[in-house]
C-alpha atoms as a PDB file:
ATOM      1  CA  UNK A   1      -8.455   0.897 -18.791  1.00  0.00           C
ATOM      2  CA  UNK A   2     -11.117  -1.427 -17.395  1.00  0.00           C
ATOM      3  CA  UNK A   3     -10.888  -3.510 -14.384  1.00  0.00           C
ATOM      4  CA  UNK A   4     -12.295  -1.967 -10.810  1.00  0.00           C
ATOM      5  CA  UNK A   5      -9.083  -2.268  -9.271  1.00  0.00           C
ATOM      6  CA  UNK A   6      -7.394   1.283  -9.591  1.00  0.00           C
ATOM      7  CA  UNK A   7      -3.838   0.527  -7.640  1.00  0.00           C
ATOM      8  CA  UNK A   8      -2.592  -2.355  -9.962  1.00  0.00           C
ATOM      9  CA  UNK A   9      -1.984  -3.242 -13.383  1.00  0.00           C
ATOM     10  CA  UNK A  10      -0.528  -6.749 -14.620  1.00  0.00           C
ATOM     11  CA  UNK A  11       2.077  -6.651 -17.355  1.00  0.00           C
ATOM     12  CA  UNK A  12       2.095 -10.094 -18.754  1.00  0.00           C
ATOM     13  CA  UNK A  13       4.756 -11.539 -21.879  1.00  0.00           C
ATOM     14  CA  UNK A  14       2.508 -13.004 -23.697  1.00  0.00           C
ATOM     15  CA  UNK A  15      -1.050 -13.012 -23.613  1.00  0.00           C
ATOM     16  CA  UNK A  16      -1.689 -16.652 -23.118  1.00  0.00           C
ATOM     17  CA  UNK A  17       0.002 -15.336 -19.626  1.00  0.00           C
ATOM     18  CA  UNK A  18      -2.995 -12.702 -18.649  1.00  0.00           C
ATOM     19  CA  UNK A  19      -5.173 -15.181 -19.647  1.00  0.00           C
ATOM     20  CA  UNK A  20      -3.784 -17.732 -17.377  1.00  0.00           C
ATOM     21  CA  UNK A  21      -4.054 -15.192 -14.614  1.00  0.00           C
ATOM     22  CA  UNK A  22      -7.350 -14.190 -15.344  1.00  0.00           C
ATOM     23  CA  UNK A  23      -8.505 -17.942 -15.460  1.00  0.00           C
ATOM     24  CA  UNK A  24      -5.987 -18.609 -12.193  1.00  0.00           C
ATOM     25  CA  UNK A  25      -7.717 -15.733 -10.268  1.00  0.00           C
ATOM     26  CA  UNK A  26     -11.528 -16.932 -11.078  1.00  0.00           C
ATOM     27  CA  UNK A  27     -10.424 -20.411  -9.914  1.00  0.00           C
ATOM     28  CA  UNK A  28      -9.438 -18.389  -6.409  1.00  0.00           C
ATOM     29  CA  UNK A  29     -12.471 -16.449  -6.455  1.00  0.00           C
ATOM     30  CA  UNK A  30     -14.753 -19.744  -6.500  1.00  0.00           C
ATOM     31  CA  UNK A  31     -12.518 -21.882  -3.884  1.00  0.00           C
ATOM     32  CA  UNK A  32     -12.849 -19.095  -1.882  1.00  0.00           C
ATOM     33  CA  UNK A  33     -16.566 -19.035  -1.632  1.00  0.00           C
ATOM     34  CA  UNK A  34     -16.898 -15.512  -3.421  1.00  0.00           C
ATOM     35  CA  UNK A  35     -20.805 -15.090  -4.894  1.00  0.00           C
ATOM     36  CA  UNK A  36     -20.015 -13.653  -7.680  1.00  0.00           C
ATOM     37  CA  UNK A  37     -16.171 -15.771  -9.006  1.00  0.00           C
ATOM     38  CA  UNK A  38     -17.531 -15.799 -12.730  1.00  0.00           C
ATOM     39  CA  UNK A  39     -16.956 -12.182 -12.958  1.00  0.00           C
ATOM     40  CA  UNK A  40     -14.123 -12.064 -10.221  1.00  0.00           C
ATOM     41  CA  UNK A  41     -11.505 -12.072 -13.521  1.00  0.00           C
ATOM     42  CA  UNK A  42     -12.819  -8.492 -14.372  1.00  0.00           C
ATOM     43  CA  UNK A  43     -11.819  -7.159 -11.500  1.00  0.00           C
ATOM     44  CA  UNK A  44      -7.876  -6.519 -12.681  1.00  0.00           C
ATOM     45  CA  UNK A  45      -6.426  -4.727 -15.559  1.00  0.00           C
ATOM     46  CA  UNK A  46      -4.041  -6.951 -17.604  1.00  0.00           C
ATOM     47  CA  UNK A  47      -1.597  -5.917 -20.078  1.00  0.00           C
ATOM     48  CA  UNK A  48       0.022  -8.420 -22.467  1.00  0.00           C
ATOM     49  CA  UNK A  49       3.032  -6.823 -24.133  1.00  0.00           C
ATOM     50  CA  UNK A  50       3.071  -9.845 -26.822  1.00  0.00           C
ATOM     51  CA  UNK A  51       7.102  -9.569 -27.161  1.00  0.00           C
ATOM     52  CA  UNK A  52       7.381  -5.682 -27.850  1.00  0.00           C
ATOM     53  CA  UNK A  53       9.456  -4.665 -24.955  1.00  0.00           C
ATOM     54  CA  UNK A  54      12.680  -6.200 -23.783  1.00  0.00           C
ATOM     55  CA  UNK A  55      12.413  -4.842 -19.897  1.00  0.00           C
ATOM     56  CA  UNK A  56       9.228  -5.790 -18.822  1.00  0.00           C
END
């Protein structure tokens, strides 16, 4: 899996959800000050399911 963090994953619905995350999470990165917030959405591992599961 990619993303540098080893401790989480995010299971998302639907894709559009990760990528709201993702974009969410970049937005945090840069309000916060962080040098390098373009690449700050890289830093979790997102799974979208895309409907195939009914208990996630």
């Amino acid at each position: 899996m990619d993303g540098t963090c080893e401790t989480h994953l995010f299971v998302f619905e639907a894709p559009i959800d990760a990528l709201s995350h993702a974009t969410l999470n970049m937005r945090r990165s840069k309000d916060m000050g962080i040098a390098d917030w373009k690449s700050s959405w890289k830093r979790h591992t997102r799974l979208a399911l895309g409907g195939t599961s009914d208990v996630a």
